[in-house]
C-alpha atoms as a PDB file:
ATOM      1  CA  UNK A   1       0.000   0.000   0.000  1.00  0.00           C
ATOM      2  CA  UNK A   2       0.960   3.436  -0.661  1.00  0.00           C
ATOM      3  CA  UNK A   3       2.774   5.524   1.953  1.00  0.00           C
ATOM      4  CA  UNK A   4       0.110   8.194   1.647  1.00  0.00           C
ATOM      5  CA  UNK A   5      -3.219   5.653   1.273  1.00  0.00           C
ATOM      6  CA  UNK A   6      -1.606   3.933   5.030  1.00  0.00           C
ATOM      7  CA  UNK A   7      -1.618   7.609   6.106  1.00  0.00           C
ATOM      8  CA  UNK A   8      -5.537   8.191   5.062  1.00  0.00           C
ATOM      9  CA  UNK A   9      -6.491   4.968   6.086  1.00  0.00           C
ATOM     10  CA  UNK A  10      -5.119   5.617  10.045  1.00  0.00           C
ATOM     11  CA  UNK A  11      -6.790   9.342   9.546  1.00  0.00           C
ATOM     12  CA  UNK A  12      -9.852   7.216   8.548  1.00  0.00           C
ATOM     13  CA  UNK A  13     -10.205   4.895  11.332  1.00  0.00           C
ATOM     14  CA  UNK A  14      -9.012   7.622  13.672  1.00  0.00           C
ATOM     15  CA  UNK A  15     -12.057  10.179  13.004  1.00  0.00           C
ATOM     16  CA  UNK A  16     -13.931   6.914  12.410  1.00  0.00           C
ATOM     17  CA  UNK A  17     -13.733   5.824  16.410  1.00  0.00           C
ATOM     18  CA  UNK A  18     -13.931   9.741  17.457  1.00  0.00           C
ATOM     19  CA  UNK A  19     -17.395   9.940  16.238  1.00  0.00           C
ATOM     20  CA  UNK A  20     -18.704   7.033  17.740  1.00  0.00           C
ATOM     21  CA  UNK A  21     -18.493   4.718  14.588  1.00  0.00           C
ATOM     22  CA  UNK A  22     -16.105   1.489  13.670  1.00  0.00           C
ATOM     23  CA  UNK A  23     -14.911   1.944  10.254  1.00  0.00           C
ATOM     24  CA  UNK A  24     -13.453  -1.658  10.437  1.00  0.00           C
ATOM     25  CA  UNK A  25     -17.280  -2.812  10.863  1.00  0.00           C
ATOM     26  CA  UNK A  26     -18.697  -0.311   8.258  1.00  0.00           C
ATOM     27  CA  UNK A  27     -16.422  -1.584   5.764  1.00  0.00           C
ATOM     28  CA  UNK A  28     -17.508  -5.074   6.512  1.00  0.00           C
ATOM     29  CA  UNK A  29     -21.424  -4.203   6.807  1.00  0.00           C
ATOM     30  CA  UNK A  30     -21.596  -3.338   2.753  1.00  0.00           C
ATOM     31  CA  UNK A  31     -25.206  -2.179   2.059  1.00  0.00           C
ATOM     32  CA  UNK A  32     -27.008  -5.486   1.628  1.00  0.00           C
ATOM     33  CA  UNK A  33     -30.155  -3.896   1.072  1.00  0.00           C
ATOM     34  CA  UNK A  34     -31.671  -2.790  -2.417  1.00  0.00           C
ATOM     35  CA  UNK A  35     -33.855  -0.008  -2.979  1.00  0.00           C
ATOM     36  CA  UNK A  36     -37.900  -0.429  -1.493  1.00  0.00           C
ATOM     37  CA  UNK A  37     -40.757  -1.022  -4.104  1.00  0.00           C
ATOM     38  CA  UNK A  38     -44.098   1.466  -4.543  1.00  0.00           C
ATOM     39  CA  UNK A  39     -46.096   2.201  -1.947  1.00  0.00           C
ATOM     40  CA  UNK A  40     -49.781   0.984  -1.748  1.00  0.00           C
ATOM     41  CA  UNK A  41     -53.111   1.225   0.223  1.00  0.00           C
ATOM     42  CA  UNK A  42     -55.790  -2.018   1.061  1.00  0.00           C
ATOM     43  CA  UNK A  43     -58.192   0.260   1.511  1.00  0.00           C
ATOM     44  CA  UNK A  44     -59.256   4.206   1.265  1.00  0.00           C
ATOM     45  CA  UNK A  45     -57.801   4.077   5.315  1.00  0.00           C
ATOM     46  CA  UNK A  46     -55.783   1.561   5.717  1.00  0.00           C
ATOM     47  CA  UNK A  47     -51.897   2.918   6.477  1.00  0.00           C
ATOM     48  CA  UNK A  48     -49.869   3.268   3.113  1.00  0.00           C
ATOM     49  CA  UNK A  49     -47.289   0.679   2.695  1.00  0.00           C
ATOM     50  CA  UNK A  50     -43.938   0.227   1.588  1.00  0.00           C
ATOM     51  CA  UNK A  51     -42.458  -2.648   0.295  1.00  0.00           C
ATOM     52  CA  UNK A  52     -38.914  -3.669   1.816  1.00  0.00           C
ATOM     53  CA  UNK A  53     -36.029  -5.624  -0.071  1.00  0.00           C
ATOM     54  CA  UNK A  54     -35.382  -8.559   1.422  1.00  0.00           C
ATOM     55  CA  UNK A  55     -31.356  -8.391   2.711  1.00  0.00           C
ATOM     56  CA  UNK A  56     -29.227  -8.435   6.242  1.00  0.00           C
ATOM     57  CA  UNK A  57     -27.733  -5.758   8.152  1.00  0.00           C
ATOM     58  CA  UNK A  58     -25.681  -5.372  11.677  1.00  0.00           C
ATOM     59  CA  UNK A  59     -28.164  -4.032  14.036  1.00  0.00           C
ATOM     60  CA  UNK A  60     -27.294  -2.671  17.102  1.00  0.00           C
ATOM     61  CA  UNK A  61     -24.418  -0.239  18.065  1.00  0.00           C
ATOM     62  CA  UNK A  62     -20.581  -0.207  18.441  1.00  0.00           C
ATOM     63  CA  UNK A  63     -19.270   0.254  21.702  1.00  0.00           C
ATOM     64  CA  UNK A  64     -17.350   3.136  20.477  1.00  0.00           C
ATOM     65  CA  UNK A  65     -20.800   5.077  19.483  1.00  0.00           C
ATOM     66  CA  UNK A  66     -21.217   8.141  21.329  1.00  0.00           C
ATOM     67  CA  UNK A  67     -24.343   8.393  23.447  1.00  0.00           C
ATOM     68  CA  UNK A  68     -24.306   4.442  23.117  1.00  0.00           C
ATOM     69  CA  UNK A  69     -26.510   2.313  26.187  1.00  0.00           C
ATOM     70  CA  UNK A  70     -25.532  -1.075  27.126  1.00  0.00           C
ATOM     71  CA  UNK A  71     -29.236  -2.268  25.778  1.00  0.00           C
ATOM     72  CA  UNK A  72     -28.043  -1.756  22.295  1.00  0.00           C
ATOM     73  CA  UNK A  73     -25.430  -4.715  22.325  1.00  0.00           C
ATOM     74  CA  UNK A  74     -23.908  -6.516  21.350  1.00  0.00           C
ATOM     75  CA  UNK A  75     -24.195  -5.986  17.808  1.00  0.00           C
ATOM     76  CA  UNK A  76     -25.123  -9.123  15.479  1.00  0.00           C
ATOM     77  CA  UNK A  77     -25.676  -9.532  11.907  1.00  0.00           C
ATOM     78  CA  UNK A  78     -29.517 -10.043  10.860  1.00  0.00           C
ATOM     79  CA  UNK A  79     -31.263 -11.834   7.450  1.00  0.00           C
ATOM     80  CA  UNK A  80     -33.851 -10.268   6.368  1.00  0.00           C
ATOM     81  CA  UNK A  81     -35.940 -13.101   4.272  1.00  0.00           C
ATOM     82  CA  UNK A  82     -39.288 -12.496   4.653  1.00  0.00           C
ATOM     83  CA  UNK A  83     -40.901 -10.289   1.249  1.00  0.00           C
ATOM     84  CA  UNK A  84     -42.920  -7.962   4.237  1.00  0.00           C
ATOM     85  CA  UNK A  85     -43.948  -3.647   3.668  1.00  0.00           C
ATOM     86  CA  UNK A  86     -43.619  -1.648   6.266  1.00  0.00           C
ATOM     87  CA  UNK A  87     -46.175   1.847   7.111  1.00  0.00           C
ATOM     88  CA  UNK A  88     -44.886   4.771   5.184  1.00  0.00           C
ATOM     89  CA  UNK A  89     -46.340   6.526   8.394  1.00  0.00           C
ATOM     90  CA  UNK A  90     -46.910   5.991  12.108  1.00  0.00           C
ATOM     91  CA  UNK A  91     -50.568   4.808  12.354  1.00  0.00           C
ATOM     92  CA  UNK A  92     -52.830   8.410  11.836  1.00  0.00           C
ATOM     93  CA  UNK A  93     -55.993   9.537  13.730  1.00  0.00           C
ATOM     94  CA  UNK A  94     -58.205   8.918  10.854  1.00  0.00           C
ATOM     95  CA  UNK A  95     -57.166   5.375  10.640  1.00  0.00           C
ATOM     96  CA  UNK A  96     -57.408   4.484  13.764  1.00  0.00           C
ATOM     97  CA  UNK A  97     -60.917   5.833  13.777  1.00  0.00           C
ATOM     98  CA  UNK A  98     -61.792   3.851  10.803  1.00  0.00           C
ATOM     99  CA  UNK A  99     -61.246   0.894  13.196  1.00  0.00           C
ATOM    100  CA  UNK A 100     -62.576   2.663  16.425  1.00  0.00           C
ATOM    101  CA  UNK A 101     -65.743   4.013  14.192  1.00  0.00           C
ATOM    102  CA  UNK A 102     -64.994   7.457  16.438  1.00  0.00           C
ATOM    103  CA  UNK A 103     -64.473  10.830  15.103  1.00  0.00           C
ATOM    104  CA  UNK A 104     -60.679  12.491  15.276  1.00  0.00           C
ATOM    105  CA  UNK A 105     -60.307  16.039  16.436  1.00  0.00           C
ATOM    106  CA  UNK A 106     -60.481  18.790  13.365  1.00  0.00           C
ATOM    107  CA  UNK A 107     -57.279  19.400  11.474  1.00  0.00           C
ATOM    108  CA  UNK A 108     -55.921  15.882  13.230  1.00  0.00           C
ATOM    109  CA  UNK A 109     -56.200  13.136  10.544  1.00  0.00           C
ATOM    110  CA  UNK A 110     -52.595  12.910   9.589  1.00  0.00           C
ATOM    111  CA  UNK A 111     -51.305  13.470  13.165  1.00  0.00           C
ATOM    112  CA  UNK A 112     -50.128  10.219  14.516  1.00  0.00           C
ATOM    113  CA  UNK A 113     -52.213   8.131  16.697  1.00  0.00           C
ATOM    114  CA  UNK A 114     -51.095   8.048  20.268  1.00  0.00           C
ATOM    115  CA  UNK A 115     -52.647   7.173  23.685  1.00  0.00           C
ATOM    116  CA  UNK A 116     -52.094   3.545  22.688  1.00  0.00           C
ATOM    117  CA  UNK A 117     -51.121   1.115  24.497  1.00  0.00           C
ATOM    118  CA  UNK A 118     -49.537  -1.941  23.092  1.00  0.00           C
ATOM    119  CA  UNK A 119     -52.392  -4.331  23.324  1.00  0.00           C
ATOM    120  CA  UNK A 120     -54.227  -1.193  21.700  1.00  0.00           C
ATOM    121  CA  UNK A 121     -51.913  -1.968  18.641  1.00  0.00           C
ATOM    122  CA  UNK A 122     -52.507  -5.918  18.387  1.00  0.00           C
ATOM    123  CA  UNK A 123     -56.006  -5.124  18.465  1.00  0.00           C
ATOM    124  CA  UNK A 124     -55.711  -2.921  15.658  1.00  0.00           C
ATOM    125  CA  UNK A 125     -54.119  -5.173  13.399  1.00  0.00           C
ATOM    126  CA  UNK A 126     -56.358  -8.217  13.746  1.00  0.00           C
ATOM    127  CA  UNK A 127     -58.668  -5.838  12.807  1.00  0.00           C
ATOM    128  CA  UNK A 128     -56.930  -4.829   9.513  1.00  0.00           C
ATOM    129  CA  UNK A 129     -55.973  -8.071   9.254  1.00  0.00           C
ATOM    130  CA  UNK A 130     -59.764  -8.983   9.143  1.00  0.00           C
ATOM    131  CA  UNK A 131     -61.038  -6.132   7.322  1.00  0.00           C
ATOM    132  CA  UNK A 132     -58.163  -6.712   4.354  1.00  0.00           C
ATOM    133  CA  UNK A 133     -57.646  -9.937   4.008  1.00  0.00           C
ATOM    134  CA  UNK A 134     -54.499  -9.958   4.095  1.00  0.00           C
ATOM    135  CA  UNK A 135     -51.847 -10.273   7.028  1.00  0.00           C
ATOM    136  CA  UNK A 136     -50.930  -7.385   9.023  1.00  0.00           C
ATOM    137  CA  UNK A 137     -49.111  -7.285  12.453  1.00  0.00           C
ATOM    138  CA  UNK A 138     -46.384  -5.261  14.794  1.00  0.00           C
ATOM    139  CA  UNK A 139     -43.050  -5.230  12.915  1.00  0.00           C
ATOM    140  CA  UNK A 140     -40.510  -6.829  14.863  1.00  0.00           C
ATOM    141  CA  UNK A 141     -37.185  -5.075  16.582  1.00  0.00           C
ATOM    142  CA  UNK A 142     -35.327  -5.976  14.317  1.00  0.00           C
ATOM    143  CA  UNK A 143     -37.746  -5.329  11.273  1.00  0.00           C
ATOM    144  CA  UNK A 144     -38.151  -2.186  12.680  1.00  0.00           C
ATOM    145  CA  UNK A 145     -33.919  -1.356  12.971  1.00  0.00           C
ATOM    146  CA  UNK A 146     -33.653  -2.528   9.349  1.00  0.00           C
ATOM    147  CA  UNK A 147     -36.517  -0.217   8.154  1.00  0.00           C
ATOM    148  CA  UNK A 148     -35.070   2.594   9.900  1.00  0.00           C
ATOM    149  CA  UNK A 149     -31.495   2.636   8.498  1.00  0.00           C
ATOM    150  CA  UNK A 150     -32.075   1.412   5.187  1.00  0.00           C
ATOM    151  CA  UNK A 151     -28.853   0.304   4.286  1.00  0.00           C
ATOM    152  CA  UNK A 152     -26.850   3.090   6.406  1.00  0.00           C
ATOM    153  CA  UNK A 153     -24.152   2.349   9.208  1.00  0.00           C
ATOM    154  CA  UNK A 154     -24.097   5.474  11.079  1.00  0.00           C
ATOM    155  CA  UNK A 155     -25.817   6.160  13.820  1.00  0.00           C
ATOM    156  CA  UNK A 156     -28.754   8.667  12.606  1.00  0.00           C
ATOM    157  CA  UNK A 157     -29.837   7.047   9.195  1.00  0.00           C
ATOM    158  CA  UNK A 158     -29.182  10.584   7.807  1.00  0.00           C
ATOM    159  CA  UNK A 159     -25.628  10.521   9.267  1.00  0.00           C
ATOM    160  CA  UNK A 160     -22.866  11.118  12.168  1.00  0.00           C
ATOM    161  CA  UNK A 161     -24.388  14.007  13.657  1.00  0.00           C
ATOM    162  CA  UNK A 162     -28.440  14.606  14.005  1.00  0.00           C
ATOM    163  CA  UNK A 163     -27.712  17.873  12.095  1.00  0.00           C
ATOM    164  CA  UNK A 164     -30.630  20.332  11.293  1.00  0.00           C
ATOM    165  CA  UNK A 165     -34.103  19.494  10.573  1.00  0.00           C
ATOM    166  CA  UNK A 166     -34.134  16.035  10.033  1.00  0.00           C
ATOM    167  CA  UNK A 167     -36.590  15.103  12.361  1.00  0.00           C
ATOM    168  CA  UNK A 168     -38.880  15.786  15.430  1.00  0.00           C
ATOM    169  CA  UNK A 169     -37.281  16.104  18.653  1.00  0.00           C
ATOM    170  CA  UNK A 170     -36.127  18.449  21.463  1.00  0.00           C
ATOM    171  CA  UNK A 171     -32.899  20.103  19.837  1.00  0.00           C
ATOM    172  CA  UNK A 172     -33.770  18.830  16.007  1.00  0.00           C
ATOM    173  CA  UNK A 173     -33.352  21.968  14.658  1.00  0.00           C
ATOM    174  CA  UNK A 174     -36.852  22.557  13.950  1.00  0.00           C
ATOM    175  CA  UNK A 175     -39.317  25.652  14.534  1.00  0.00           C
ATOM    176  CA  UNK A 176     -41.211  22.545  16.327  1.00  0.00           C
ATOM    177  CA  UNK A 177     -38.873  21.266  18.417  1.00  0.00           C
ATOM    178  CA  UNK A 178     -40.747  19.776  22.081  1.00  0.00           C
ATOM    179  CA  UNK A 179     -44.071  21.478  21.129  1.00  0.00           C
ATOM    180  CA  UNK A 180     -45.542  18.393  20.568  1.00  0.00           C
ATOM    181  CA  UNK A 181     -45.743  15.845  17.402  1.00  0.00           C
ATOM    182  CA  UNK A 182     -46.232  17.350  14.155  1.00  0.00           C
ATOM    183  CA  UNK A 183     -48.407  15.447  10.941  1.00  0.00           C
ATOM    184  CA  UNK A 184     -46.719  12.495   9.371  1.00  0.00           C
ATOM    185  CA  UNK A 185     -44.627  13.498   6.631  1.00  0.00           C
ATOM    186  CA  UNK A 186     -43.708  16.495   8.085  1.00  0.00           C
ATOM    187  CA  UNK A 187     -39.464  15.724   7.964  1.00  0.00           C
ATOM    188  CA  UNK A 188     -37.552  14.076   5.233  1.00  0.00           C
ATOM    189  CA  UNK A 189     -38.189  10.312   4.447  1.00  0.00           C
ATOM    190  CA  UNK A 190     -35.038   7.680   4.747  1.00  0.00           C
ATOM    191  CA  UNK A 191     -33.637   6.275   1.838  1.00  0.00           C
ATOM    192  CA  UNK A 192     -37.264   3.967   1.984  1.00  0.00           C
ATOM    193  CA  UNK A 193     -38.816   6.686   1.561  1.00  0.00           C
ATOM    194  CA  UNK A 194     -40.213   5.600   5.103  1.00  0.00           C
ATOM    195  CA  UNK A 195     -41.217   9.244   7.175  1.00  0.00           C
ATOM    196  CA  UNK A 196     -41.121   9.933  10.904  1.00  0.00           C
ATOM    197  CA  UNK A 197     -38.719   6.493  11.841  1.00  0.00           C
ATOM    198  CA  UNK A 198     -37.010   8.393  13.842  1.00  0.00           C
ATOM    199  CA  UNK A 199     -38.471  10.834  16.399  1.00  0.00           C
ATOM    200  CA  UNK A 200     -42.176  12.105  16.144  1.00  0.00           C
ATOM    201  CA  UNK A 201     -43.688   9.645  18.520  1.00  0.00           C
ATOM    202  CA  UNK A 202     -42.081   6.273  19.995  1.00  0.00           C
ATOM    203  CA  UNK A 203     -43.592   3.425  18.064  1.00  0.00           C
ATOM    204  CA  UNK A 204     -44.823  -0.108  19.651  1.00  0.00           C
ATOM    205  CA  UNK A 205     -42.834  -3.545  18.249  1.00  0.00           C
ATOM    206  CA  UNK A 206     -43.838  -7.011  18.946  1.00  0.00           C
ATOM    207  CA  UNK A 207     -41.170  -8.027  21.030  1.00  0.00           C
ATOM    208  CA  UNK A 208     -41.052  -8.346  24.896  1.00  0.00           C
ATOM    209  CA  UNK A 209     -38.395  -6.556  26.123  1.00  0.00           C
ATOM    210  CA  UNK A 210     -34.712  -7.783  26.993  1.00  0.00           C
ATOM    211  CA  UNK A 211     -31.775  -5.835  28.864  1.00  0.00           C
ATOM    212  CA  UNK A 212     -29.226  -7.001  26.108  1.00  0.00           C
ATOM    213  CA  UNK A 213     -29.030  -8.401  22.474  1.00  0.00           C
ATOM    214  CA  UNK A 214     -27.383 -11.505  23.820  1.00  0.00           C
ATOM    215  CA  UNK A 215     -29.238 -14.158  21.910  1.00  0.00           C
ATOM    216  CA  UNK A 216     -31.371 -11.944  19.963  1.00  0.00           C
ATOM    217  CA  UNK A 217     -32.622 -14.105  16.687  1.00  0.00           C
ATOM    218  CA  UNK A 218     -30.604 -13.235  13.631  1.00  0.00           C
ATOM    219  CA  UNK A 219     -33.907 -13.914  11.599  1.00  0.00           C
ATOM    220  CA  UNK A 220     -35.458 -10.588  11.249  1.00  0.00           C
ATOM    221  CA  UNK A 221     -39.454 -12.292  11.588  1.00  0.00           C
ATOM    222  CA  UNK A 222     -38.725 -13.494  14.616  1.00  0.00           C
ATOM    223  CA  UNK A 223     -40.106 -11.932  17.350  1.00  0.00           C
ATOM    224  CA  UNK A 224     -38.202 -12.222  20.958  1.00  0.00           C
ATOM    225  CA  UNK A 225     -40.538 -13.599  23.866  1.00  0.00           C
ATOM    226  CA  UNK A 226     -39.860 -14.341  27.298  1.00  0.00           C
ATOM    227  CA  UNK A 227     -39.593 -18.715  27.079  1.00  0.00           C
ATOM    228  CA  UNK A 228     -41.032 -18.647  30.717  1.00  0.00           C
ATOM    229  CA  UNK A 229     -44.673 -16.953  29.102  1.00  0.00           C
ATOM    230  CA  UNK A 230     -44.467 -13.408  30.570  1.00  0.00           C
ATOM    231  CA  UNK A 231     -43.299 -10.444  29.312  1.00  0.00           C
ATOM    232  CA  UNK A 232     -43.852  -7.332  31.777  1.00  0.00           C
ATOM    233  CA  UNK A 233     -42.422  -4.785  29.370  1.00  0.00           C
ATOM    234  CA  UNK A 234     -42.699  -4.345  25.891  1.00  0.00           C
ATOM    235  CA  UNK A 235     -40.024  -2.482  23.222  1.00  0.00           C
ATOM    236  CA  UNK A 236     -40.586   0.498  21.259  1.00  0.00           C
ATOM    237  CA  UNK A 237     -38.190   2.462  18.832  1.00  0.00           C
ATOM    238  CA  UNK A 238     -38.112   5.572  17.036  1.00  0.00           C
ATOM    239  CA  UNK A 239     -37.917   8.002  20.197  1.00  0.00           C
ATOM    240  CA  UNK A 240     -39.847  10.867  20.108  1.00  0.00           C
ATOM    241  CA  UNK A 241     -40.631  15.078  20.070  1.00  0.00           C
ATOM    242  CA  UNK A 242     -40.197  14.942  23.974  1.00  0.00           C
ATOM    243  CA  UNK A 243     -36.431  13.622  24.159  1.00  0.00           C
ATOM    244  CA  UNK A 244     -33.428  15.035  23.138  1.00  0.00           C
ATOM    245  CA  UNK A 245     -31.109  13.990  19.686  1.00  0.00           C
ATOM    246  CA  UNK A 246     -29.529  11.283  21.419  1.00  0.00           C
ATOM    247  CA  UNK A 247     -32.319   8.943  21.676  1.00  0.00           C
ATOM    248  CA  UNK A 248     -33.304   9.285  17.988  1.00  0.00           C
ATOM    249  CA  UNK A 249     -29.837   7.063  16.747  1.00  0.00           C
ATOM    250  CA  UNK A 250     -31.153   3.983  15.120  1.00  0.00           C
ATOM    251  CA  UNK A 251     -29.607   1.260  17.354  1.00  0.00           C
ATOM    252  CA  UNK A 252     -31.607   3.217  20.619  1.00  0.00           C
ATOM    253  CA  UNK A 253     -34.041   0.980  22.449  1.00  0.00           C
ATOM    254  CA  UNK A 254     -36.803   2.093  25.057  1.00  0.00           C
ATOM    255  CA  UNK A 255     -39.546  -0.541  27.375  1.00  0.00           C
ATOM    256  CA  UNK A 256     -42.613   0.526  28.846  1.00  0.00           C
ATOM    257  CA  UNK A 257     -45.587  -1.736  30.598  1.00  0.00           C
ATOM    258  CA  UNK A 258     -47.544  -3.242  27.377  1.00  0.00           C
ATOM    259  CA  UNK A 259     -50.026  -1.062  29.241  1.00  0.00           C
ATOM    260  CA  UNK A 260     -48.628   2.324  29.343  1.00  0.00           C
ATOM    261  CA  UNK A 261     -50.178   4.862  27.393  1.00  0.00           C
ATOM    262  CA  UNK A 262     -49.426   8.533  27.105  1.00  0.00           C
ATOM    263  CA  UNK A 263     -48.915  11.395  24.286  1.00  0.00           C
ATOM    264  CA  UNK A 264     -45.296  10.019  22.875  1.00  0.00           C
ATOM    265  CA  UNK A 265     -46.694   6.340  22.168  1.00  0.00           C
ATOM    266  CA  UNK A 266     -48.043   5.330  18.420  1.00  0.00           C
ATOM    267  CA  UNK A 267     -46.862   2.433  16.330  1.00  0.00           C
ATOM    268  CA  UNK A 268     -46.886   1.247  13.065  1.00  0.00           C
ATOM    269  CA  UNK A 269     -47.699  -1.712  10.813  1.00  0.00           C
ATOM    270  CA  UNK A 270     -46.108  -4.685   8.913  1.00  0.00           C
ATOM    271  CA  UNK A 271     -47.832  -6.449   6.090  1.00  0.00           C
ATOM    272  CA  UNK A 272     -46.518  -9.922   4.749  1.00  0.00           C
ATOM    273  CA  UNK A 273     -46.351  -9.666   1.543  1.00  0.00           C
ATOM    274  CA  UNK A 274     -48.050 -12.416  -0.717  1.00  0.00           C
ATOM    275  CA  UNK A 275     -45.462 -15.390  -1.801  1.00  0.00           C
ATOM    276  CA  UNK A 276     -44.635 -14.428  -5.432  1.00  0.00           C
ATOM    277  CA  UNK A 277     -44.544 -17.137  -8.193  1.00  0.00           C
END
């Protein structure tokens, strides 16, 4: 190697563990994932959906990751090999009163739904489930992780730093910022073209919730449970307008009672997709 490539190579790796990232694992995580297919409805209000490519990523974070939390570790590689779409949104008002046959508060329909509680959300999606045909449920932690960065390694999916505007939180850069969440669609989408993935409102997942990643599945579908039957708290991602940039990195992981329900709780839906040919 050339006496000036060694040089930018140490510079590289140097910046690269001053940020909070390993460049030795970002070289090795090569984007696995291809680009997302159009969205599409079931139904005048049922959520819009995206499409995701099937593919594998490293979730979790490096220990080197500023504002890192032991919850978000180890990091392990995950297959994604299910053909599943993802909400472009959180859940809204007015579909969630399709399903609760209740009337949203003027000028609220694309605000996302919140005062939910987890069980809240299963109900929900039996419901659309019913109503569609078709199979809808929580995403998974790990579905949701691999939504969120779409192919990135850093620890915003935008990049290093949470930077200006990008999303809704407390110190976002925004004329918003801890006012309260704004309508779906109101930031920049990912590279899914998935909006509000990160920040907004924290968002339900399927899984119960663990301390660690120790043992976490490395099939994306799979959902963790407790093997003893209970599960007193539940995991949701995404952060949200209430808490500050740090909370809105991609590997970040929050629990609350299955019960809980306040003004910073929503969720979002999965859809499997129908085998092709």
């Amino acid at each position: 190697m050339h006496v000036t490539r060694k040089i930018a190579l140490l510079l590289f790796v140097g910046v690269g563990l001053m940020v909070g990232f390993s460049p030795v694992l970002a070289a090795e995580q090569k984007d696995r994932s291809g680009a997302a297919g159009p969205s599409f409805q079931d139904c005048r209000t049922c959520p819009e959906m995206v499409p995701l490519p099937k593919g594998e990523f490293v979730m979790g974070s490096p220990t080197t990751e500023k504002y890192r939390f032991d919850n978000e570790g180890p990091q392990h590689r995950v297959r994604v090999t299910r053909s599943i779409a993802i909400g472009k949104y959180p859940v809204t008002e007015e579909e969630l009163a399709a399903w609760r046959t209740t009337k949203f508060p003027a000028g609220e329909e694309r605000f996302p739904a919140v005062r939910l509680t987890w069980f809240d959300a299963k109900a929900y999606v039996q419901w659309l489930s019913h109503k569609t045909g078709h199979s809808y449920r929580l995403p998974t932690e790990a579905e949701y992780e691999y939504a969120e960065r779409a192919g990135s390694t850093t620890p915003y999916y935008w990049g290093l730093t949470v930077g200006k505007g990008n999303a809704n939180c407390i110190g976002c850069g925004s004329l918003t910022d801890g006012t309260g969440s704004t309508r779906v669609g109101s930031f920049p989408p990912n590279r899914f073209g998935l909006f509000d993935i990160a920040g907004n409102v924290f968002e339900w997942v399927e899984d119960c919730y663990f301390e660690s990643q120790e043992g976490a599945p490395s099939e994306a579908h799979i959902a963790r449970e407790n093997p003893k039957g209970d599960c007193p708290m539940r995991t949701l991602r995404a952060s949200s307008w209430f808490n500050l940039p740090s909370f809105l990195r991609a590997a970040y992981r929050f629990r609350e009672v299955p019960d809980g329900k306040n003004t910073r709780r929503g969720f979002r839906v999965v859809r499997e997709m129908d085998p092709g040919p």
